[in-house]
C-alpha atoms as a PDB file:
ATOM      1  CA  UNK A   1      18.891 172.973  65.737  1.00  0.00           C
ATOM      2  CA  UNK A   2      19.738 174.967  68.513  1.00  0.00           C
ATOM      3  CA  UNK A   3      22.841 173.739  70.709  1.00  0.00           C
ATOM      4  CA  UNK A   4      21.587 173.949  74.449  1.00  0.00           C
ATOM      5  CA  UNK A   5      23.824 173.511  77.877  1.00  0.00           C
ATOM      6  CA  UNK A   6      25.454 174.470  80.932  1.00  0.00           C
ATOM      7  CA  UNK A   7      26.711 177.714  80.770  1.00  0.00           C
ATOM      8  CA  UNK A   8      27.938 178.051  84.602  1.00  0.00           C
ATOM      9  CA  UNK A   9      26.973 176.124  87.638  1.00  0.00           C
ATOM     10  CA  UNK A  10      27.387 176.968  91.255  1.00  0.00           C
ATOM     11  CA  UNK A  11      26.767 174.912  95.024  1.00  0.00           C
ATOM     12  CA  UNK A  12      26.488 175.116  98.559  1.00  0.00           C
ATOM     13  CA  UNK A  13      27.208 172.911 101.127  1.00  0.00           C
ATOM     14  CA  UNK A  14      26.141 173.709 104.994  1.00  0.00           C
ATOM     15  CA  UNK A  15      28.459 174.543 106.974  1.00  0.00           C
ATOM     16  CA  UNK A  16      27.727 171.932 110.120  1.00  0.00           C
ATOM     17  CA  UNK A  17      29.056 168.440 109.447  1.00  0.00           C
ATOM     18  CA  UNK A  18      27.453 165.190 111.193  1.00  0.00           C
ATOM     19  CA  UNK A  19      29.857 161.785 110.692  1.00  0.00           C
ATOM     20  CA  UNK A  20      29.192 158.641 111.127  1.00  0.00           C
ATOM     21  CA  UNK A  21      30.509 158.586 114.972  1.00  0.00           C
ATOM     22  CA  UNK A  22      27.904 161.529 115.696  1.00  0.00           C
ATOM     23  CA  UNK A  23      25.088 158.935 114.649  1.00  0.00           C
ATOM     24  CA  UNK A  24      26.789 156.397 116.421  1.00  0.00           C
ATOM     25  CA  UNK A  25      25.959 158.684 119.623  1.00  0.00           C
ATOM     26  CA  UNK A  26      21.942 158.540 119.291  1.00  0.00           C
ATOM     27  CA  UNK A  27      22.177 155.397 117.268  1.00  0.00           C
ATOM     28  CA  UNK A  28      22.367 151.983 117.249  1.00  0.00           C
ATOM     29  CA  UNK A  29      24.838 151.941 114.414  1.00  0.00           C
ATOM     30  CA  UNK A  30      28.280 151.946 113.855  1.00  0.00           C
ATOM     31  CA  UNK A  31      30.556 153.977 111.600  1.00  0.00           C
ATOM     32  CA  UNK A  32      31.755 150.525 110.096  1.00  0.00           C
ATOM     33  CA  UNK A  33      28.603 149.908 109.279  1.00  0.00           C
ATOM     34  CA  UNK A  34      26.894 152.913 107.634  1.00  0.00           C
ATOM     35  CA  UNK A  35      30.358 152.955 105.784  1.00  0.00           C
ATOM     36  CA  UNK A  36      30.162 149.350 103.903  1.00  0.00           C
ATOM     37  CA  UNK A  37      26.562 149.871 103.047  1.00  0.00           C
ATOM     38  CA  UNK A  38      26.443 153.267 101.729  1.00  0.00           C
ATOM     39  CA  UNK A  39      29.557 154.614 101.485  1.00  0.00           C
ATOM     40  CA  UNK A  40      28.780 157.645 103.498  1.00  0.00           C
ATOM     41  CA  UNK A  41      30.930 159.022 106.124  1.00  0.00           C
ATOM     42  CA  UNK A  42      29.556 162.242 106.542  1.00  0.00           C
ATOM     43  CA  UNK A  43      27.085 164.812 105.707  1.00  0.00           C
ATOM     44  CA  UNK A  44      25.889 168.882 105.921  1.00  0.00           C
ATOM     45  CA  UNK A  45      23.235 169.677 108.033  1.00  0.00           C
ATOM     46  CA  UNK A  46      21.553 173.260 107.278  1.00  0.00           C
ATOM     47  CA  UNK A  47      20.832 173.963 110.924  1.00  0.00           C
ATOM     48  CA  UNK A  48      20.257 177.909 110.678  1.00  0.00           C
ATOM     49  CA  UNK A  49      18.724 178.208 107.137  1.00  0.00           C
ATOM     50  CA  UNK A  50      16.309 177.375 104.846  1.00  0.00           C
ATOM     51  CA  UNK A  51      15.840 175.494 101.668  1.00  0.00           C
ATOM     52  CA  UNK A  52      15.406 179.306  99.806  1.00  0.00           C
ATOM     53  CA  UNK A  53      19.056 180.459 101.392  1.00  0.00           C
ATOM     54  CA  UNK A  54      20.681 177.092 100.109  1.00  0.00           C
ATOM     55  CA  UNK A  55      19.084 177.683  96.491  1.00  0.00           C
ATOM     56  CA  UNK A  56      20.089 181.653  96.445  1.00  0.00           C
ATOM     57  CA  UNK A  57      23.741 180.872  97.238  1.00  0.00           C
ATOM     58  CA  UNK A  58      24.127 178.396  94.815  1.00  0.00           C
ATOM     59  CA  UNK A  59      22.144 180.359  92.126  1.00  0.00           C
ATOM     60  CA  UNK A  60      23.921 183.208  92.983  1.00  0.00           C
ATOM     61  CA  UNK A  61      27.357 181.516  92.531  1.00  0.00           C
ATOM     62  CA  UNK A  62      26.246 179.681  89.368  1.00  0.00           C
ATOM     63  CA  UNK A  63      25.317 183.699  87.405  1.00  0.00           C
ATOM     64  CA  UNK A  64      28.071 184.675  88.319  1.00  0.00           C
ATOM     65  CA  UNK A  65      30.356 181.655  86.912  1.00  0.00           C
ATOM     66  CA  UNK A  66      28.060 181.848  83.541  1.00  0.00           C
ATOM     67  CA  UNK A  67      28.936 184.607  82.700  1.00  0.00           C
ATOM     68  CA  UNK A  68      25.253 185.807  81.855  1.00  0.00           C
ATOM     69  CA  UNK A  69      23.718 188.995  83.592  1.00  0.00           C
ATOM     70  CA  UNK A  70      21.247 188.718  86.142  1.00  0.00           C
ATOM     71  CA  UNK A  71      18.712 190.588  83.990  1.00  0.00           C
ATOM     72  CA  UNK A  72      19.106 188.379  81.325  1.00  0.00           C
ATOM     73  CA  UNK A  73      17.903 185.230  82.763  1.00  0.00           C
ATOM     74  CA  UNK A  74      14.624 184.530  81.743  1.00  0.00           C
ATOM     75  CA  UNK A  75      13.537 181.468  83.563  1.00  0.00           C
ATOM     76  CA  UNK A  76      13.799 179.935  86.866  1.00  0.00           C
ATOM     77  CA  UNK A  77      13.128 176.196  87.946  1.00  0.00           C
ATOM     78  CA  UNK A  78      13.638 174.824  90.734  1.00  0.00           C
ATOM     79  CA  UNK A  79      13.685 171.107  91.799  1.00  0.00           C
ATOM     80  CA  UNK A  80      12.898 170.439  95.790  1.00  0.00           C
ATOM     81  CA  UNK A  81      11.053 168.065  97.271  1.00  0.00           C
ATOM     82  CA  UNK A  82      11.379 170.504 100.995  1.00  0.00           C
ATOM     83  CA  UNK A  83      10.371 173.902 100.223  1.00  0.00           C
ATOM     84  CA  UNK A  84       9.572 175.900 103.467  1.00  0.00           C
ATOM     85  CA  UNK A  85       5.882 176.752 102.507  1.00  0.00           C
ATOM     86  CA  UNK A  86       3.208 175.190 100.396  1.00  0.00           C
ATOM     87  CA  UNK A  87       3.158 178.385  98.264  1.00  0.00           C
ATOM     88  CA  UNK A  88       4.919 180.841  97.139  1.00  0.00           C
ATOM     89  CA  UNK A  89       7.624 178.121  95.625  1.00  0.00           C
ATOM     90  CA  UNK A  90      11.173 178.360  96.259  1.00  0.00           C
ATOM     91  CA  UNK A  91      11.743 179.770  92.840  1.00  0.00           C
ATOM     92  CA  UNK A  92       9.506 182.334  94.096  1.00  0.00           C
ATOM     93  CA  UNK A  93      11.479 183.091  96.734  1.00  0.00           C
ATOM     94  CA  UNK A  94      14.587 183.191  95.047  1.00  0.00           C
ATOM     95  CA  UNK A  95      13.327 185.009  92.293  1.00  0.00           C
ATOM     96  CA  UNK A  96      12.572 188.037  94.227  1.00  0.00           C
ATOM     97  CA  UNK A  97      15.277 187.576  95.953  1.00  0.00           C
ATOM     98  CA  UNK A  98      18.081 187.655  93.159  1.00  0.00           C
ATOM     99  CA  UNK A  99      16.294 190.864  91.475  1.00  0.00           C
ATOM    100  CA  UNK A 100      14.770 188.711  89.251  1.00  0.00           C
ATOM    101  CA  UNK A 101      11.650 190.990  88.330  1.00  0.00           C
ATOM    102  CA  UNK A 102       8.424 189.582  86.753  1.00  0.00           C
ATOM    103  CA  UNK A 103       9.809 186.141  85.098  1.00  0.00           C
ATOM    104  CA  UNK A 104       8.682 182.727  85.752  1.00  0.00           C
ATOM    105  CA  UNK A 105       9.513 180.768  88.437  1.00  0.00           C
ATOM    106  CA  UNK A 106       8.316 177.130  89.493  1.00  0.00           C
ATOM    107  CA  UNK A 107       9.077 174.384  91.649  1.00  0.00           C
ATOM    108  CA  UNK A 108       9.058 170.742  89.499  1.00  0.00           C
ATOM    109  CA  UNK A 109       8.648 167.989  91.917  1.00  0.00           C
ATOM    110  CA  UNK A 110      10.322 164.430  90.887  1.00  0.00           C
ATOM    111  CA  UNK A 111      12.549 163.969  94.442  1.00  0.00           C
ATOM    112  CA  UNK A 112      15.878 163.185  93.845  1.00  0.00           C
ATOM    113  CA  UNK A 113      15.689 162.851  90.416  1.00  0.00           C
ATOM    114  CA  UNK A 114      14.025 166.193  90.368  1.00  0.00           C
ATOM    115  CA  UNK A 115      16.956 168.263  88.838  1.00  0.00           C
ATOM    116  CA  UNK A 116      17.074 165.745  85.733  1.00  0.00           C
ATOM    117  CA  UNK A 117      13.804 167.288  85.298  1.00  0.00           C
ATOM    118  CA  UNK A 118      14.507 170.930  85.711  1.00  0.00           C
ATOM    119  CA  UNK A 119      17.877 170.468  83.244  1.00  0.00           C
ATOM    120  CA  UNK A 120      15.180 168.517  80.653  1.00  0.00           C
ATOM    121  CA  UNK A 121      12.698 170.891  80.857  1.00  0.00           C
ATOM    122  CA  UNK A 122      15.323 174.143  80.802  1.00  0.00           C
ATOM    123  CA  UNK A 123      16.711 172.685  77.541  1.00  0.00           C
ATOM    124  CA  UNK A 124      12.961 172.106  75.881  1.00  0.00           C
ATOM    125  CA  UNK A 125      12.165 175.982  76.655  1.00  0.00           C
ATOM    126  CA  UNK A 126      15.883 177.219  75.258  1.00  0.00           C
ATOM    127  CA  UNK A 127      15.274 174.974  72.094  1.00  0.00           C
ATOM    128  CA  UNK A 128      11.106 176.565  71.496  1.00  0.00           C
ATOM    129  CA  UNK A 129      12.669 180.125  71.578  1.00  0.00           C
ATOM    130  CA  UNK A 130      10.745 181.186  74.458  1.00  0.00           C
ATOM    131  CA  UNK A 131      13.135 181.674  76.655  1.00  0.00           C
ATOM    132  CA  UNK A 132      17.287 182.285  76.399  1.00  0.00           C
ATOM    133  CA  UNK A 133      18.607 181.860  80.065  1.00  0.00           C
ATOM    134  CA  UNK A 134      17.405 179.338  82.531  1.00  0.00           C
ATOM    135  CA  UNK A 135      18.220 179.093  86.252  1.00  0.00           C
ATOM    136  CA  UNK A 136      17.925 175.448  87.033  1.00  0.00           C
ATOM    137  CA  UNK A 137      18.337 174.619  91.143  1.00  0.00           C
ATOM    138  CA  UNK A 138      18.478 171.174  92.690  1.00  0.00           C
ATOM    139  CA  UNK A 139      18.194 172.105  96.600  1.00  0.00           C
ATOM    140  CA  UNK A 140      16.768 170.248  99.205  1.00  0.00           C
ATOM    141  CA  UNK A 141      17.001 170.414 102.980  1.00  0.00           C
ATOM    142  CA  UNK A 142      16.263 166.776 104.018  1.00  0.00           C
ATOM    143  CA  UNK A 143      17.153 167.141 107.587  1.00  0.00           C
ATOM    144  CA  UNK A 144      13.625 168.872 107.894  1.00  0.00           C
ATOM    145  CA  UNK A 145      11.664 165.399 106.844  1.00  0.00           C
ATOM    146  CA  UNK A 146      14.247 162.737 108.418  1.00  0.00           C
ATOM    147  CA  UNK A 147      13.394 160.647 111.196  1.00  0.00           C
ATOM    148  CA  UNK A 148      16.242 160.766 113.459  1.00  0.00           C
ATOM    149  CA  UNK A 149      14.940 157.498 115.591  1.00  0.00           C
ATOM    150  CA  UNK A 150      14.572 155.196 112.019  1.00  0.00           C
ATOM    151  CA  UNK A 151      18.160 153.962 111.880  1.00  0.00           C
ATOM    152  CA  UNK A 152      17.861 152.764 108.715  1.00  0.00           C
ATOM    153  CA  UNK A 153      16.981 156.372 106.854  1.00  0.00           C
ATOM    154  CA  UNK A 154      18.563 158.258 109.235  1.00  0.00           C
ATOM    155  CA  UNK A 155      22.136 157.897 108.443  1.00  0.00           C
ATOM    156  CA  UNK A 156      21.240 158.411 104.939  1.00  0.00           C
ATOM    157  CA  UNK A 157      20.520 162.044 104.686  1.00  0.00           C
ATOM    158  CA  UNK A 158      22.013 165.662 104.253  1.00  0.00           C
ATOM    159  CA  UNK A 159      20.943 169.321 102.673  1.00  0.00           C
ATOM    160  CA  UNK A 160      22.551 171.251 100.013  1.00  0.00           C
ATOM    161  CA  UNK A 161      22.337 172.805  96.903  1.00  0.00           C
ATOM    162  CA  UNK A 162      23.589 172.977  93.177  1.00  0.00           C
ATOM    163  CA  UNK A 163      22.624 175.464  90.445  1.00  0.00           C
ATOM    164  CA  UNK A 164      22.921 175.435  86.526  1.00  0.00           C
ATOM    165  CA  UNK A 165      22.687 178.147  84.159  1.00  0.00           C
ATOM    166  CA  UNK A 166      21.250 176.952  80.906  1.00  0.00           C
ATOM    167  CA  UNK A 167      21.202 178.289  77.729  1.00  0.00           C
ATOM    168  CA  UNK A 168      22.890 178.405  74.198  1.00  0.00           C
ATOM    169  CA  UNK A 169      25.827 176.990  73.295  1.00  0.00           C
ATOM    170  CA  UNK A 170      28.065 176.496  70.220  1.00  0.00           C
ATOM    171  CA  UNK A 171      27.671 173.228  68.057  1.00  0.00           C
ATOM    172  CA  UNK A 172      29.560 169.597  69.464  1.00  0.00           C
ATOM    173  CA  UNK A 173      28.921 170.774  72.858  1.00  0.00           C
ATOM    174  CA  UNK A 174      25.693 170.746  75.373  1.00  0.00           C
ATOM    175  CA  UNK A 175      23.024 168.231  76.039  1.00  0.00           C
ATOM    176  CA  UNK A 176      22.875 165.450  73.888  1.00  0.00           C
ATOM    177  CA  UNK A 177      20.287 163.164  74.964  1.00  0.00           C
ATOM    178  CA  UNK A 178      17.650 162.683  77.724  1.00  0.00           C
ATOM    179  CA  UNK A 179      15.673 160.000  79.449  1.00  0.00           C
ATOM    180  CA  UNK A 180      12.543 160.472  82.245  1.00  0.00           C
ATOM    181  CA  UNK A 181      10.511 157.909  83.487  1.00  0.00           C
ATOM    182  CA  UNK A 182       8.269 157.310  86.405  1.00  0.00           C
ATOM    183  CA  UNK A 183       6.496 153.862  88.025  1.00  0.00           C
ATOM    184  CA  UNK A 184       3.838 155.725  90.180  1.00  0.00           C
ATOM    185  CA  UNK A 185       2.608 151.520  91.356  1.00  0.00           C
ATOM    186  CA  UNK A 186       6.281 151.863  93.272  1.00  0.00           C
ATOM    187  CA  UNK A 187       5.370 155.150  94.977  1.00  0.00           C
ATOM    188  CA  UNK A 188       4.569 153.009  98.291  1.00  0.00           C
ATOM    189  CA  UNK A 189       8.308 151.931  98.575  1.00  0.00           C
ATOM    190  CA  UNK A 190       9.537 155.466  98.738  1.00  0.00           C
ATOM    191  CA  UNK A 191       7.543 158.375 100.099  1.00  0.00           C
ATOM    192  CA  UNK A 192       6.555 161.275 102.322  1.00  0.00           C
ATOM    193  CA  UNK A 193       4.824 160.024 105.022  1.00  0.00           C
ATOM    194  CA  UNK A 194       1.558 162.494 105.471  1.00  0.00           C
ATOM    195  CA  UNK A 195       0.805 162.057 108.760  1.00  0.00           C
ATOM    196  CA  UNK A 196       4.207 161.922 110.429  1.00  0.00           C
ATOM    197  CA  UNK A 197       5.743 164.183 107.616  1.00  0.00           C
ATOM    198  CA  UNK A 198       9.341 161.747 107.450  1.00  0.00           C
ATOM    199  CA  UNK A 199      10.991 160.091 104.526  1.00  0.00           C
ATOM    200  CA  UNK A 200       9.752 156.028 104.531  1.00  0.00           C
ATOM    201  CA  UNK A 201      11.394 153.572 102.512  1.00  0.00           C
ATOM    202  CA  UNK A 202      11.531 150.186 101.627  1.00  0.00           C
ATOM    203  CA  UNK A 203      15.084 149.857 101.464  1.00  0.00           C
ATOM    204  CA  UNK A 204      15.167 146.394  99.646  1.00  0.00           C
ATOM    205  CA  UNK A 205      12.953 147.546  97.021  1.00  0.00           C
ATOM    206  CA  UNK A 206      13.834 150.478  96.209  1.00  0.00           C
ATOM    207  CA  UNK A 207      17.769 149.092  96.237  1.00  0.00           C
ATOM    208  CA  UNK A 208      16.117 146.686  93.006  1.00  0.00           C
ATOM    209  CA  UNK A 209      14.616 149.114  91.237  1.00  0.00           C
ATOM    210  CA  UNK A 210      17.680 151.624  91.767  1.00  0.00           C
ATOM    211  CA  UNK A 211      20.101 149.241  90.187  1.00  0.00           C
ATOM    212  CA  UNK A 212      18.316 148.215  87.281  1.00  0.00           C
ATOM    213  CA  UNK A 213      16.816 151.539  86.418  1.00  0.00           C
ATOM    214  CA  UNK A 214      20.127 153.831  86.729  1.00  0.00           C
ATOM    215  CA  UNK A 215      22.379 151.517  84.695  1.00  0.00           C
ATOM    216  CA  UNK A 216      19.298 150.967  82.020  1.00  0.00           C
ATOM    217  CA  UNK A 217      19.211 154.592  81.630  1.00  0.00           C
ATOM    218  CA  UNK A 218      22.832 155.419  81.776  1.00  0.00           C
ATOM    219  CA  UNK A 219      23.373 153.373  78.568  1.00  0.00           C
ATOM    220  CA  UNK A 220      19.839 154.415  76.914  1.00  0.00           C
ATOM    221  CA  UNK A 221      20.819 157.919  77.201  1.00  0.00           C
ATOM    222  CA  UNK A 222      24.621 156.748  75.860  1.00  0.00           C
ATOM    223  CA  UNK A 223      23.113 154.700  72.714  1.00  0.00           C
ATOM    224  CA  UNK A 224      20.851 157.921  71.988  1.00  0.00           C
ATOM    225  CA  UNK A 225      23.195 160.210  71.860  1.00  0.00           C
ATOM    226  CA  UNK A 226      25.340 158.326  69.437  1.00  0.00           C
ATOM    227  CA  UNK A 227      28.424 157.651  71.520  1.00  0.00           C
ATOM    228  CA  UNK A 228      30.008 154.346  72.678  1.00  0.00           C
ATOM    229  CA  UNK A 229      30.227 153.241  76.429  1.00  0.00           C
ATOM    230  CA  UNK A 230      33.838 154.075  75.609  1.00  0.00           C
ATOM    231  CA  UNK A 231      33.529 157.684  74.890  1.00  0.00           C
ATOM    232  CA  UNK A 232      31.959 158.399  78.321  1.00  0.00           C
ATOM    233  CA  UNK A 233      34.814 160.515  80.566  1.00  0.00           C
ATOM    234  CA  UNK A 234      32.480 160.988  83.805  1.00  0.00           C
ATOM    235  CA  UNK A 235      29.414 159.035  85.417  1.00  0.00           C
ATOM    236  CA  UNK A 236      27.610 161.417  87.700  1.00  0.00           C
ATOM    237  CA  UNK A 237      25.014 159.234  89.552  1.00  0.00           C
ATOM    238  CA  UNK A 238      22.622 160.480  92.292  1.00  0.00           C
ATOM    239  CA  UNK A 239      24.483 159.380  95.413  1.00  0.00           C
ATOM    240  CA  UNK A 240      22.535 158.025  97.095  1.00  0.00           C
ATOM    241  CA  UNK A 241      24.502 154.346  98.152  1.00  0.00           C
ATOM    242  CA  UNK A 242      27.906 153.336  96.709  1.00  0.00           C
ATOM    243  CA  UNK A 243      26.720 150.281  95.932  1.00  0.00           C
ATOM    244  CA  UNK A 244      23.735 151.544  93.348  1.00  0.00           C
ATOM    245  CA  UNK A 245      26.334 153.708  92.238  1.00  0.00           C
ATOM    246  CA  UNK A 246      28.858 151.087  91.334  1.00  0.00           C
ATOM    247  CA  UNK A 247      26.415 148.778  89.741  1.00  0.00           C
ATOM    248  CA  UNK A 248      25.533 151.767  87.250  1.00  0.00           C
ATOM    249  CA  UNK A 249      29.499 152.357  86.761  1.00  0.00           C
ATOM    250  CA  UNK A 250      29.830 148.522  86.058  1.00  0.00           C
ATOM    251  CA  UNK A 251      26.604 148.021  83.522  1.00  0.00           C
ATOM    252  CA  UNK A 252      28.585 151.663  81.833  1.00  0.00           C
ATOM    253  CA  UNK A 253      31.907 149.644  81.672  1.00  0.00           C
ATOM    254  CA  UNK A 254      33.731 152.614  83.354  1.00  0.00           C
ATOM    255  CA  UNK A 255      36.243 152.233  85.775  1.00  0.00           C
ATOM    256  CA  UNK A 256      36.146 153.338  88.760  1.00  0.00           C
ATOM    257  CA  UNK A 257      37.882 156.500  88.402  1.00  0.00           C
ATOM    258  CA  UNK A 258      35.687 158.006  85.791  1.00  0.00           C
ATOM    259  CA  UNK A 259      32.642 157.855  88.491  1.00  0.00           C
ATOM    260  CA  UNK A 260      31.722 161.065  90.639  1.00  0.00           C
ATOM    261  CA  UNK A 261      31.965 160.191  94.149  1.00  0.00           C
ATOM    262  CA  UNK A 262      30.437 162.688  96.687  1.00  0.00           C
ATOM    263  CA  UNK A 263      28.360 160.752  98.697  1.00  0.00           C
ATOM    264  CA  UNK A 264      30.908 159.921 101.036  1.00  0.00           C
ATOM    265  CA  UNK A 265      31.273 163.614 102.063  1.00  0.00           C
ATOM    266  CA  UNK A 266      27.520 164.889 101.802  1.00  0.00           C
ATOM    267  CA  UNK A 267      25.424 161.501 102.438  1.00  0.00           C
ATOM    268  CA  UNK A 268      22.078 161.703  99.967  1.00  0.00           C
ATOM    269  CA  UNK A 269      21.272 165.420  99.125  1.00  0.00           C
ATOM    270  CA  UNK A 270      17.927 164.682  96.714  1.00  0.00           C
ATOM    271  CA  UNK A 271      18.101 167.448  94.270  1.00  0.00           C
ATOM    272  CA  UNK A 272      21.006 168.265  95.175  1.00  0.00           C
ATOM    273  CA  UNK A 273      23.183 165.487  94.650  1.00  0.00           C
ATOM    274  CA  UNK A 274      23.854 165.214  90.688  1.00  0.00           C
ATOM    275  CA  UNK A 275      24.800 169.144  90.292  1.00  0.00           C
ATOM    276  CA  UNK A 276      26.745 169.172  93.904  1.00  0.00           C
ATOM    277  CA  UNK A 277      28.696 166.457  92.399  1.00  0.00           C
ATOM    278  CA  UNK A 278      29.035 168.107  89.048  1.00  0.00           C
ATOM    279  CA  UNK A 279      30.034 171.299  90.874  1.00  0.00           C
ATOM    280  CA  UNK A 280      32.695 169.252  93.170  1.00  0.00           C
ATOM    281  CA  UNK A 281      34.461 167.869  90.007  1.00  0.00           C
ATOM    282  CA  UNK A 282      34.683 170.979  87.841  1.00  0.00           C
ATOM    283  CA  UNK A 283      36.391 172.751  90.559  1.00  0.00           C
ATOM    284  CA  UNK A 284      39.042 170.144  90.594  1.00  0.00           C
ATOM    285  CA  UNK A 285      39.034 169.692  87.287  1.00  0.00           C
ATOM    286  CA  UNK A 286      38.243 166.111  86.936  1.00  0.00           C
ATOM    287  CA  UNK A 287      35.557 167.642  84.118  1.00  0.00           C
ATOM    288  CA  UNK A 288      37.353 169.284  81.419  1.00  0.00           C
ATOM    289  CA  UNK A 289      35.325 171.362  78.399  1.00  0.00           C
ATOM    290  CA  UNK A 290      34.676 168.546  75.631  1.00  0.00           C
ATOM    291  CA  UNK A 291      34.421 165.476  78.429  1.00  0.00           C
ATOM    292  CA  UNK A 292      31.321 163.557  77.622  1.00  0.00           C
ATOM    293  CA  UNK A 293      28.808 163.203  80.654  1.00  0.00           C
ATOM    294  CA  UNK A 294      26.338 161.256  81.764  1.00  0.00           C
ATOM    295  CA  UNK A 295      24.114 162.014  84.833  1.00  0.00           C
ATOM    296  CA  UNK A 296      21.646 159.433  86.277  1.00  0.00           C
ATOM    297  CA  UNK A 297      18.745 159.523  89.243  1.00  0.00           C
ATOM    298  CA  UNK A 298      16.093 158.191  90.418  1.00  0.00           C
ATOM    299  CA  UNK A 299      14.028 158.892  93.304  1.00  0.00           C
ATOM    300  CA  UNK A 300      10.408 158.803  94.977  1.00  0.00           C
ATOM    301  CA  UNK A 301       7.641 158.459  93.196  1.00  0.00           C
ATOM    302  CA  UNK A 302       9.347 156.359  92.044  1.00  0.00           C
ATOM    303  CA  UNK A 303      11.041 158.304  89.338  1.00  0.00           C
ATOM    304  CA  UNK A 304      14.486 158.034  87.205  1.00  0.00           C
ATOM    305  CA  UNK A 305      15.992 160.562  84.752  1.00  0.00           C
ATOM    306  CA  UNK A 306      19.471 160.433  82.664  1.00  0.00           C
ATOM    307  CA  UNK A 307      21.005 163.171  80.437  1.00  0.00           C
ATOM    308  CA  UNK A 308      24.591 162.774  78.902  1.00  0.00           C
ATOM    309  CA  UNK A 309      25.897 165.972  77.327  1.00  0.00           C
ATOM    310  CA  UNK A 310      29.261 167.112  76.389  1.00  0.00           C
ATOM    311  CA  UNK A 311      30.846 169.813  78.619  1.00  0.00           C
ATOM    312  CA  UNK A 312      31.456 173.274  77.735  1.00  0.00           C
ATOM    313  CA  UNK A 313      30.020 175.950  75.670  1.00  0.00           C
ATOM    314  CA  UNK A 314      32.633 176.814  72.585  1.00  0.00           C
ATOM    315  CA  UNK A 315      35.304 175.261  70.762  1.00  0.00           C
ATOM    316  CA  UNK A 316      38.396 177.667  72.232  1.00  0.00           C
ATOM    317  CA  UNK A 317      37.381 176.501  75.696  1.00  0.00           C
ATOM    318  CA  UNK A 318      38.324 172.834  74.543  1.00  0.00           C
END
């Protein structure tokens, strides 16, 4: 069998950053406040740019880190719930504009647990032969659908971008196991409002189904890929709330310290958030070739996703 995984990965983060105290401004909320019940503090806002600019700098910086040519990838996915048009996609877009000529590109749509999907589906297409190196990009640019006068979303929300190259890699290391799922009855808790075009949610529900669902998955994914709760070295949930996050980390057994925290400094990015956060502990090298990972989502629709893989791509890097 064919050994598939990350090969490099790349972000990007907006430059503008809106805290807590900026909401408290046009708000009635309180840094204290969005603090204790998220855990955010701040967040990027893409103010000058689009979600196809987010997606090409990340996908730019995640080639280059790979180690692949541009000419040899094959593939491009991309996983957005905020795309600037209808059609052409944002893989399109990005396709063209990385000199990508005449290969595939599609946008997969599963919200924030969209780039679960893209990873999934990039490691299906590696394993049939098809295809040999996949650009996988969680981006979204939710600042564009957020109702700035709905106190309880608002706070919640900021853009980015995180890219994956995917593609072969040497046995002992890559993705291990996968999970999707979807509840399309729980749509109606979580959603893109048509007529207004902002982000509604049921915040109790959805805060139910986000506990149960990301630590179920975070263990399925565990138990199916052989290992123990033990031999887990990172838990990469989307961050979306510290408190969904932590319940995950405690149904895993981890401690605290072997969680990715991000949300704190970038608020919910969608797509974004799981390889942002992969992206953030690489380059501080909190992940370490041969770590065992497991990343977890959910998201609208409603939708949940969980891969756990072991970093790296051959044995002299570990």
């Amino acid at each position: 069998m064919t050994n598939v995984g990350i090969l490099g990965i790349g972000s990007y983060a907006p430059e503008k950053v809106f805290t807590n105290f900026d909401f408290e401004k046009i708000l009635d909320t309180s840094d204290e406040w969005i603090r204790e019940m998220t855990g955010i503090e701040e967040r990027r806002f893409a103010e000058d740019m689009e979600t196809s600019d987010m997606a090409f700098y990340a996908a730019e910086e995640a080639i280059k880190n790979s180690g692949v040519a541009k000419e040899d990838i094959d593939f491009v996915i991309v996983a957005t719930s905020t795309g600037e048009h209808k059609f052409p996609s944002v893989a399109n877009m990005i396709q063209d504009r990385l000199g990508l000529n005449n290969i595939p590109s599609v946008d997969q749509l599963a919200a924030c647990s969209g780039f679960i999907y893209g990873l999934a589906t990039a490691e299906m297409f590696v394993k049939s032969g098809n295809y040999k190196n996949i650009l996988v990009v969680g981006v979204d640019k939710l600042t564009e659908i957020t109702d700035f006068k709905d106190r309880s979303t608002a706070v919640l929300f900021g853009d980015g971008a995180g890219a994956v190259v995917v593609g072969e890699v040497e046995e002992g290391f890559g993705i291990k196991s996968f999970e999707l799922g979807s509840k399309g009855s729980g749509g109606k808790y979580l959603y893109g409002d048509r007529e207004e075009g902002y982000i509604r949610m049921n915040g109790r529900e959805v805060f139910k189904f986000a506990v149960r669902q990301m630590g179920e998955s975070s263990v399925a994914v565990t138990e199916k890929a052989g290992l123990a709760k033990e031999d887990i070295d990172m838990l990469i949930p989307h961050q979306a709330n510290i408190r969904i996050m932590n319940a995950a980390r405690e149904r895993m057994g981890l401690p605290y310290d072997k969680m990715s925290v991000t949300v704190n400094k970038y608020g919910n990015t969608s797509a974004a958030s799981i390889p942002l956060s992969i992206d953030y502990e690489v380059k501080r090298n909190r992940i370490k070739p041969g770590d065992n990972i497991v990343l977890v989502g959910f998201g609208g629709g409603l939708t949940w996703g969980a891969v756990c893989l072991t970093w790296g791509t051959k044995k002299e890097d570990s």
